[in-house]
PDB file of N, CA and C in Angstrom:
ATOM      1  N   UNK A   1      75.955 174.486 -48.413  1.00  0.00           N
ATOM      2  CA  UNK A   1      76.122 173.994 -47.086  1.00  0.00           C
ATOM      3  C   UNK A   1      75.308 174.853 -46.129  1.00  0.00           C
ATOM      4  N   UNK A   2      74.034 174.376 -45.825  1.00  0.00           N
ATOM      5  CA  UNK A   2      73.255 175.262 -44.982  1.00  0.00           C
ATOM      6  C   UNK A   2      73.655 174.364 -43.476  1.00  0.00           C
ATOM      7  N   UNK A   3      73.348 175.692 -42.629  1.00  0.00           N
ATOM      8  CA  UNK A   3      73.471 174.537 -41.036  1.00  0.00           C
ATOM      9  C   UNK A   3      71.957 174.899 -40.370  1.00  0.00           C
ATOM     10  N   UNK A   4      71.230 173.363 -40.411  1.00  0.00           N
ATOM     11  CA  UNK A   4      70.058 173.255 -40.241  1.00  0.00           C
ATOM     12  C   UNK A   4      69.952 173.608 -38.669  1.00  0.00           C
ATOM     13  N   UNK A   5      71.016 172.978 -37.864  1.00  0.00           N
ATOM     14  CA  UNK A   5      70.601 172.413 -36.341  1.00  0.00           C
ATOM     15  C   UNK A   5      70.744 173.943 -35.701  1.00  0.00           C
ATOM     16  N   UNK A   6      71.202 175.091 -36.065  1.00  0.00           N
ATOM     17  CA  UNK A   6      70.877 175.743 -35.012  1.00  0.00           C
ATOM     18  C   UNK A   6      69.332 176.839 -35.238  1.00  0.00           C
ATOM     19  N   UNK A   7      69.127 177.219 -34.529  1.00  0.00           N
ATOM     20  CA  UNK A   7      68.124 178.519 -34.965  1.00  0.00           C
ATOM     21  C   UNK A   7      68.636 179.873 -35.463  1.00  0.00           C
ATOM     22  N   UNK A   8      67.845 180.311 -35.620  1.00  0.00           N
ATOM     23  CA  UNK A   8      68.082 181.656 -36.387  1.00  0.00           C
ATOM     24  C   UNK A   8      68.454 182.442 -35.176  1.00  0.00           C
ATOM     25  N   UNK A   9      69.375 183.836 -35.154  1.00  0.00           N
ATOM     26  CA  UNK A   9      69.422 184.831 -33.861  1.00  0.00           C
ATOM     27  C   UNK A   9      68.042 185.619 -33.553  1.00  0.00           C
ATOM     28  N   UNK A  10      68.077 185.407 -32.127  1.00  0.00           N
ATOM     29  CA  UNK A  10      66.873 186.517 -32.064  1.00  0.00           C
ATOM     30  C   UNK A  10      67.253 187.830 -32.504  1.00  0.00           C
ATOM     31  N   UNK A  11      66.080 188.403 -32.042  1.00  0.00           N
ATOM     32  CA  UNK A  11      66.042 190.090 -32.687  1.00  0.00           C
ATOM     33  C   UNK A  11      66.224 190.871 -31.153  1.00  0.00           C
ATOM     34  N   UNK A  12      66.765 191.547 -31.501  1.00  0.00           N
ATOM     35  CA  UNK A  12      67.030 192.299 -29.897  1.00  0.00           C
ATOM     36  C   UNK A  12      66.443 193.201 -30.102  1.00  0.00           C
ATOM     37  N   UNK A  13      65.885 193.620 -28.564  1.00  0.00           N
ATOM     38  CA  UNK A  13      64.474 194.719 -28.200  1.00  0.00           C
ATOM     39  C   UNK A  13      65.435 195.977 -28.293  1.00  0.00           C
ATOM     40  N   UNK A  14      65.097 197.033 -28.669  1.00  0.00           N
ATOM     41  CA  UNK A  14      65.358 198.170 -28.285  1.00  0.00           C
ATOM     42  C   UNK A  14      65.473 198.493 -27.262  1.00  0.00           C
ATOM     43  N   UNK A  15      66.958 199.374 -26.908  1.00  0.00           N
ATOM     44  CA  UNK A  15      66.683 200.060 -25.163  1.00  0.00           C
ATOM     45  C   UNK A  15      66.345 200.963 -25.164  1.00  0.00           C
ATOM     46  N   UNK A  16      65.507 201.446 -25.783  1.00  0.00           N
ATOM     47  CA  UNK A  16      64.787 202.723 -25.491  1.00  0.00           C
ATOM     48  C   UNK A  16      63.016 202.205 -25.471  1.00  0.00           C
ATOM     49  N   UNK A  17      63.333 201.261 -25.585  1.00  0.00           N
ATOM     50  CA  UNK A  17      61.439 200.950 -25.063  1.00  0.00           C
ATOM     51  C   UNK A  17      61.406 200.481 -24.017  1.00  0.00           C
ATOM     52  N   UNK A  18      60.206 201.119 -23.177  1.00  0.00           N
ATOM     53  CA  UNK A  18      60.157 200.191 -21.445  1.00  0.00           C
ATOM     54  C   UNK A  18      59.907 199.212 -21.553  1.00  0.00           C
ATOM     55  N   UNK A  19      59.907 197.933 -20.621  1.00  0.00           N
ATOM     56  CA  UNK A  19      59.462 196.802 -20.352  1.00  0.00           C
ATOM     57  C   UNK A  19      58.706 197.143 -18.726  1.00  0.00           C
ATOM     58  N   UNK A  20      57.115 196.635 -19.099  1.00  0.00           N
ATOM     59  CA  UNK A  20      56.323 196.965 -18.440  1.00  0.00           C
ATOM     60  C   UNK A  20      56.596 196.043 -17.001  1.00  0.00           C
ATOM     61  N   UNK A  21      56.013 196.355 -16.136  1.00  0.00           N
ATOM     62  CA  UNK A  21      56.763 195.329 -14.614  1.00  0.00           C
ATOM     63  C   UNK A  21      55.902 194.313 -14.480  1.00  0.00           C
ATOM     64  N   UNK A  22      56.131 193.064 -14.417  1.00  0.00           N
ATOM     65  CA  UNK A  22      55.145 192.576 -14.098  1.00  0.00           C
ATOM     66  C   UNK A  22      53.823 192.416 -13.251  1.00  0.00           C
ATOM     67  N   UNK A  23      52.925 192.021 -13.592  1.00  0.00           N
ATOM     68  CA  UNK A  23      51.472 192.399 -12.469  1.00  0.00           C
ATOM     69  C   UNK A  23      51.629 191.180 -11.405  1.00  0.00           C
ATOM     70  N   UNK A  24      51.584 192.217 -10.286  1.00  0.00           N
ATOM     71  CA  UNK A  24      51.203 191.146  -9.171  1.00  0.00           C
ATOM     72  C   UNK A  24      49.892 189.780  -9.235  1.00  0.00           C
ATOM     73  N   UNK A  25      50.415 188.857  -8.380  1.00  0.00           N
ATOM     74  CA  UNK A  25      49.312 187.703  -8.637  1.00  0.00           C
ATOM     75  C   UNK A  25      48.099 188.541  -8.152  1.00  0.00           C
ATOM     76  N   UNK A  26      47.377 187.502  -8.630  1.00  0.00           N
ATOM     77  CA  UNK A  26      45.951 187.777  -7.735  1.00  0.00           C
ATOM     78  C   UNK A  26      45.920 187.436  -6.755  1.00  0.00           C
ATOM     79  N   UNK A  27      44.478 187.804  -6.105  1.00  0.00           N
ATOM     80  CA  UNK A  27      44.562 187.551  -4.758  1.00  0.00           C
ATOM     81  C   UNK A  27      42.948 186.792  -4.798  1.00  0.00           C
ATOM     82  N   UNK A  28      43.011 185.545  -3.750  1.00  0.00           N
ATOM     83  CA  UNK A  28      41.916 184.662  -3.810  1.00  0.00           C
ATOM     84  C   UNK A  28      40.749 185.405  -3.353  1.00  0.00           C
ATOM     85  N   UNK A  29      39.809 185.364  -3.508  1.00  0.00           N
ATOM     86  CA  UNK A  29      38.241 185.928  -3.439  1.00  0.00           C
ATOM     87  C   UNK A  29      37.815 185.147  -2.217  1.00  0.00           C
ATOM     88  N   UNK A  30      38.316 184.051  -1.769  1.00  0.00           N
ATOM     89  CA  UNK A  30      37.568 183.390  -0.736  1.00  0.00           C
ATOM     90  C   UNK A  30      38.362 183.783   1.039  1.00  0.00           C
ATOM     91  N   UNK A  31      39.824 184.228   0.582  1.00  0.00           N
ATOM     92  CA  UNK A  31      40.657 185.072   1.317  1.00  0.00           C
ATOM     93  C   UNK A  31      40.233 186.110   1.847  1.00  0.00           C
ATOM     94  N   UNK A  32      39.813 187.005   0.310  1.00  0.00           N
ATOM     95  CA  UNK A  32      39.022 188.041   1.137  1.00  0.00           C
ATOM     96  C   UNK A  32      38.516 188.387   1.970  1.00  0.00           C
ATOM     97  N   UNK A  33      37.212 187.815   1.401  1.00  0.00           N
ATOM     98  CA  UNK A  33      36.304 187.446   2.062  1.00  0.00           C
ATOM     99  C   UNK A  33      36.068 186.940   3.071  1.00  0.00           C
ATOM    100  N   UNK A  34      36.853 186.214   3.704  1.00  0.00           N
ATOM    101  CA  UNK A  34      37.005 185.703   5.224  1.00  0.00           C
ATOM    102  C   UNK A  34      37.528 187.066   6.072  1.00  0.00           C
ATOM    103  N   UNK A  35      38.250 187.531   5.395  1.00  0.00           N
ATOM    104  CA  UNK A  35      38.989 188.454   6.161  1.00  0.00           C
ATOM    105  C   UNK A  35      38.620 189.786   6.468  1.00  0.00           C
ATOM    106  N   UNK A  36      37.249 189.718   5.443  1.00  0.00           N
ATOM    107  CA  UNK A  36      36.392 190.879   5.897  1.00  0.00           C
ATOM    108  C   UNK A  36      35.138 190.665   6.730  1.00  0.00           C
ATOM    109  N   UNK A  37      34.628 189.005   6.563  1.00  0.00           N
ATOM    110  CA  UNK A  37      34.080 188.878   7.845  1.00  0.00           C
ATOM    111  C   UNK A  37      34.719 189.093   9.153  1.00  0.00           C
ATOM    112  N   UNK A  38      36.087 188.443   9.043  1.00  0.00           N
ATOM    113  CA  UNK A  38      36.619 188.234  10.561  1.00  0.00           C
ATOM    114  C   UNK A  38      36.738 189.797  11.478  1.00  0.00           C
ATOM    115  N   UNK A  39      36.776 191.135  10.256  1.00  0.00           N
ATOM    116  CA  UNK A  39      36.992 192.445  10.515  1.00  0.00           C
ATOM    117  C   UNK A  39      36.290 192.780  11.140  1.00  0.00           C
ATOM    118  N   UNK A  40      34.887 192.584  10.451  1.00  0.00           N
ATOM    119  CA  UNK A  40      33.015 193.006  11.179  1.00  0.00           C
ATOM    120  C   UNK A  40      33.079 192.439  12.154  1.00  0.00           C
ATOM    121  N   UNK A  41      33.618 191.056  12.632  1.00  0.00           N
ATOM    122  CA  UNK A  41      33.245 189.939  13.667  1.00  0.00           C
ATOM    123  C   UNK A  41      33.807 191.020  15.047  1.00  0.00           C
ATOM    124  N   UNK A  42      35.352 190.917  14.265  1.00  0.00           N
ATOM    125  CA  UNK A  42      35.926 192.208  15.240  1.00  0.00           C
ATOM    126  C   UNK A  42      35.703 193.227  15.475  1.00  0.00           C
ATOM    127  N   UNK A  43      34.836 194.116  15.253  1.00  0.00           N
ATOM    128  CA  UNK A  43      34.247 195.206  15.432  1.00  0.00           C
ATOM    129  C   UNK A  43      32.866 195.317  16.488  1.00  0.00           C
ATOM    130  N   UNK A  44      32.109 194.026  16.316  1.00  0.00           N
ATOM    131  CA  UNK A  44      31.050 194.083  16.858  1.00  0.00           C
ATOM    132  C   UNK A  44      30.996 193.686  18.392  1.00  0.00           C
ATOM    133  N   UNK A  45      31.852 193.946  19.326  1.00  0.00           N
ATOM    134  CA  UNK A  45      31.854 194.398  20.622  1.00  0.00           C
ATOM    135  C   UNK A  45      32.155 195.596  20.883  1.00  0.00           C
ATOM    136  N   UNK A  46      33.129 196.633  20.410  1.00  0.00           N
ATOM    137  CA  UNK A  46      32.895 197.617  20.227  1.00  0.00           C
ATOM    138  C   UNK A  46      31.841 198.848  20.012  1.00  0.00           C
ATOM    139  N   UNK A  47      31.356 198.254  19.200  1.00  0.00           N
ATOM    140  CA  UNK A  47      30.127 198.539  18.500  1.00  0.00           C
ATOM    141  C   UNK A  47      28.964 198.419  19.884  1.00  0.00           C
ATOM    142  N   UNK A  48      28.737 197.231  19.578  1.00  0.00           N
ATOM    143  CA  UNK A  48      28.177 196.819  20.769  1.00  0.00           C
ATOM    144  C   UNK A  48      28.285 197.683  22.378  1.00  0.00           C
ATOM    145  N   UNK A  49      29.448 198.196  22.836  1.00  0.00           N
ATOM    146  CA  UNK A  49      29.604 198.747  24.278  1.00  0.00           C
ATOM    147  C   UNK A  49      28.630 199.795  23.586  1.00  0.00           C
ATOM    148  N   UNK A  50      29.215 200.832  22.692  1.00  0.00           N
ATOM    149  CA  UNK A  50      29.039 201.841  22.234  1.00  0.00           C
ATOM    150  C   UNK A  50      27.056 202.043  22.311  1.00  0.00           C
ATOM    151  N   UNK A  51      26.702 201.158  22.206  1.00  0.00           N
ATOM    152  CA  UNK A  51      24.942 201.017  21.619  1.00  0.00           C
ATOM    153  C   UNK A  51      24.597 200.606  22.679  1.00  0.00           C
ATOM    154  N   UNK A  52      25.074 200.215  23.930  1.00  0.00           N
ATOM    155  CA  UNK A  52      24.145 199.793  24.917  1.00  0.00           C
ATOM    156  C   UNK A  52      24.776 200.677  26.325  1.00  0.00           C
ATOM    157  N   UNK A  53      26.033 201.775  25.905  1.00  0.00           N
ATOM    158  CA  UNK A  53      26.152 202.151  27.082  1.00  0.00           C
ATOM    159  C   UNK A  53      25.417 203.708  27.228  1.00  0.00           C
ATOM    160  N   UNK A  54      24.524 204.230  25.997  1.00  0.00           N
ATOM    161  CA  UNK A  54      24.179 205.285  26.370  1.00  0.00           C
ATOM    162  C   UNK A  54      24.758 206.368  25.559  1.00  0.00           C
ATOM    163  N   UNK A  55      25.330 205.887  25.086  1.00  0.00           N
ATOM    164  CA  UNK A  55      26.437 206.856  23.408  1.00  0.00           C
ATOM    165  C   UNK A  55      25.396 206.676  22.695  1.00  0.00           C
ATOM    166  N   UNK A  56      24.596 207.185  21.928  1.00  0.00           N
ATOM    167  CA  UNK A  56      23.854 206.560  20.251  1.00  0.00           C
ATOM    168  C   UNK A  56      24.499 207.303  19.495  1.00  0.00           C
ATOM    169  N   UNK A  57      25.638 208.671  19.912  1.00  0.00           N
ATOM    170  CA  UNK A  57      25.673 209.387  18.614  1.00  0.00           C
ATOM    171  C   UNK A  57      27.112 208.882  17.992  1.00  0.00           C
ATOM    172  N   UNK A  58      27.968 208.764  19.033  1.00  0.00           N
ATOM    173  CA  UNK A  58      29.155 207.696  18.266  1.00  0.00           C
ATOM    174  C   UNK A  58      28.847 206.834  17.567  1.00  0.00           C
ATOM    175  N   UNK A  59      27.959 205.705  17.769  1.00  0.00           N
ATOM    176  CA  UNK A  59      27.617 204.461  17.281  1.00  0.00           C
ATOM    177  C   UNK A  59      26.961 204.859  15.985  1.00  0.00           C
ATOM    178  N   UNK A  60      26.142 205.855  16.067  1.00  0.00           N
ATOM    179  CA  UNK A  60      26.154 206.310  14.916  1.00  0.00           C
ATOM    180  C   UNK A  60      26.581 206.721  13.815  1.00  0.00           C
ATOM    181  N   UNK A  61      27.417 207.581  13.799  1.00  0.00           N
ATOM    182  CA  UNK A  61      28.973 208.239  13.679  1.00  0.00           C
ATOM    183  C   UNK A  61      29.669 206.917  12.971  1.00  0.00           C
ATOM    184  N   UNK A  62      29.918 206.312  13.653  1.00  0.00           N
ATOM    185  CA  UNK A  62      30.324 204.603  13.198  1.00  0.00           C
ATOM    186  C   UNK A  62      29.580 203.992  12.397  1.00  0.00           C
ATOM    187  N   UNK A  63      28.945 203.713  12.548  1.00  0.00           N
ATOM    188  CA  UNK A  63      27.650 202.957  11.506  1.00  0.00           C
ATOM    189  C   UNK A  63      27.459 203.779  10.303  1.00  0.00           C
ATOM    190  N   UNK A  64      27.553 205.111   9.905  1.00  0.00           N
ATOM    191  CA  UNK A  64      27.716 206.018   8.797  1.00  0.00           C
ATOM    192  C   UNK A  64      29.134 206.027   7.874  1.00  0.00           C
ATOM    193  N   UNK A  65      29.702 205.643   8.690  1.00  0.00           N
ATOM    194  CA  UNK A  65      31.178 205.648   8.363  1.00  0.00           C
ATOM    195  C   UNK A  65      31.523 204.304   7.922  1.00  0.00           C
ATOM    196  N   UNK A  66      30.698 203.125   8.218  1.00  0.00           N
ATOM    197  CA  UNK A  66      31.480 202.173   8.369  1.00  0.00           C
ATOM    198  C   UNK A  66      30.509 201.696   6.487  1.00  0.00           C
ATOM    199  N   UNK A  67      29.094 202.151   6.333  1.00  0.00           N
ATOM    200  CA  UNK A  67      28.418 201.815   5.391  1.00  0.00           C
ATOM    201  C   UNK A  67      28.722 202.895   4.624  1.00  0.00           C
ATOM    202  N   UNK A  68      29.323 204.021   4.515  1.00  0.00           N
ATOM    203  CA  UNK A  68      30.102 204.875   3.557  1.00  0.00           C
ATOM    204  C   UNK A  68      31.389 203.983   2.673  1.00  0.00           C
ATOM    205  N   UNK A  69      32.178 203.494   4.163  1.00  0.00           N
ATOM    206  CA  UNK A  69      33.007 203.042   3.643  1.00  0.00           C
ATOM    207  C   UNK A  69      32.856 201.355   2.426  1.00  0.00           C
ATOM    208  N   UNK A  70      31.812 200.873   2.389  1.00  0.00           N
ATOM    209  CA  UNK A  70      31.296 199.932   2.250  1.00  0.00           C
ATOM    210  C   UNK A  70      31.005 199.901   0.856  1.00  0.00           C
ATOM    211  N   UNK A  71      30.233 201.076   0.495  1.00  0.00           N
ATOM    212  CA  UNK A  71      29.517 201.297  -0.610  1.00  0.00           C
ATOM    213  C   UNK A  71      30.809 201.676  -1.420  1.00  0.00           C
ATOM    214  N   UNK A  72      32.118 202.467  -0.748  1.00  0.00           N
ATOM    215  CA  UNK A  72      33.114 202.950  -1.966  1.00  0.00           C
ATOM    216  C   UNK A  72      33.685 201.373  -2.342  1.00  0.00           C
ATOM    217  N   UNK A  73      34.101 200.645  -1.430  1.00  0.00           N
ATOM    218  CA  UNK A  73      35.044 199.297  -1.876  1.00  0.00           C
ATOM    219  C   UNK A  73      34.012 198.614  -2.694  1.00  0.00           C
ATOM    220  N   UNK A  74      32.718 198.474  -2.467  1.00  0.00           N
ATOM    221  CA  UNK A  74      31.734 197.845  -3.752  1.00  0.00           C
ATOM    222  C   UNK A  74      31.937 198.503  -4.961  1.00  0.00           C
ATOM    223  N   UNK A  75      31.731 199.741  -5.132  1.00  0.00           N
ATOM    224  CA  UNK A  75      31.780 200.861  -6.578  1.00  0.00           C
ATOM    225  C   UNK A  75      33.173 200.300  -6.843  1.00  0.00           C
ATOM    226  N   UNK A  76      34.702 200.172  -6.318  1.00  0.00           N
ATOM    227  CA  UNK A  76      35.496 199.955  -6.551  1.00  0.00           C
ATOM    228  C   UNK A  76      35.517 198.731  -6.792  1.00  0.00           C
ATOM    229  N   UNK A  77      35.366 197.466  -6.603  1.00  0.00           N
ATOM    230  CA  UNK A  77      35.534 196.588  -6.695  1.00  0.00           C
ATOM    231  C   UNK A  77      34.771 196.002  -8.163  1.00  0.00           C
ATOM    232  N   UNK A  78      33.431 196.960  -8.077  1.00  0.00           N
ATOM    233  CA  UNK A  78      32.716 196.652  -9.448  1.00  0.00           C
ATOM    234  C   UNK A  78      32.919 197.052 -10.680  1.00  0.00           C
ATOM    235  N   UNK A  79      33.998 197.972 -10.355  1.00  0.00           N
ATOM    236  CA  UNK A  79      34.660 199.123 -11.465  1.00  0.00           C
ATOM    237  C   UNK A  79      36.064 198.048 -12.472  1.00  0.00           C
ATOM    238  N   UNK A  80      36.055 198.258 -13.831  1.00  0.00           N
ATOM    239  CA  UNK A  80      37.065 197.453 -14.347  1.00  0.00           C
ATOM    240  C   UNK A  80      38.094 198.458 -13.553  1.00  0.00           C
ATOM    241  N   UNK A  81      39.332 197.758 -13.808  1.00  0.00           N
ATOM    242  CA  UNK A  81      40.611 198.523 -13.526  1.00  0.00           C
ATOM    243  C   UNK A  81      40.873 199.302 -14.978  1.00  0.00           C
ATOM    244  N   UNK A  82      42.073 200.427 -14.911  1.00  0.00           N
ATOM    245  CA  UNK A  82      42.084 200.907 -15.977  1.00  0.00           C
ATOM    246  C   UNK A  82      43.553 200.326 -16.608  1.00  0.00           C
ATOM    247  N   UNK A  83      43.391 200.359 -17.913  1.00  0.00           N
ATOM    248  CA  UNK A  83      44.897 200.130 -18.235  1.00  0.00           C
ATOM    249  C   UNK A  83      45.954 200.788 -18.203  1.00  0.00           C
ATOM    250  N   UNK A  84      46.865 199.967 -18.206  1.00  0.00           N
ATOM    251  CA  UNK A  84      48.048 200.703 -17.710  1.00  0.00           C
ATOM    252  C   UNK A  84      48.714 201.718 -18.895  1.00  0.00           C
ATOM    253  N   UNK A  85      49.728 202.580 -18.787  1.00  0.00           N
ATOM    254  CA  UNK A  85      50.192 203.607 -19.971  1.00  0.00           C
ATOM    255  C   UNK A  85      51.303 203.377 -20.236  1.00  0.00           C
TER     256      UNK A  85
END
């Protein structure tokens, strides 16, 4: 007399092993991207007073800073992520 209809028991996980957390969704590329134009968009009156009122070394200062910052989020962005431990 076998009993076909149910399944077999699962196997229960150990509690001494972690369960890793789940990974956040992604995030859309076209999101981004808008949102880092709209940043620059916002910046460039600022910018702007700064370059036409007779400051060049702030604006400068800014413009070093702003293409520093530029080049790390590219290296980062081009970089795989690492796996997790």
């Amino acid at each position: 007399m076998s009993d076909t209809g149910t399944p077999p028991p699962a196997p229960e996980q150990p509690a001494d092993v972690p369960v890793a957390p789940p990974l956040p969704p992604r995030r859309d590329g076209c999101l981004t991207a808008f949102m880092v134009t709209a940043g620059v968009v916002l910046l460039f009156p600022g910018l702007c007073f700064l370059a036409f009122a007779g400051q060049g070394a702030p604006f400068v200062l800014i413009g070093l800073v702003l293409v520093g910052f530029a080049i790390f989020l590219f290296i980062r962005v081009a970089t795989p992520p690492k796996p997790r431990q």
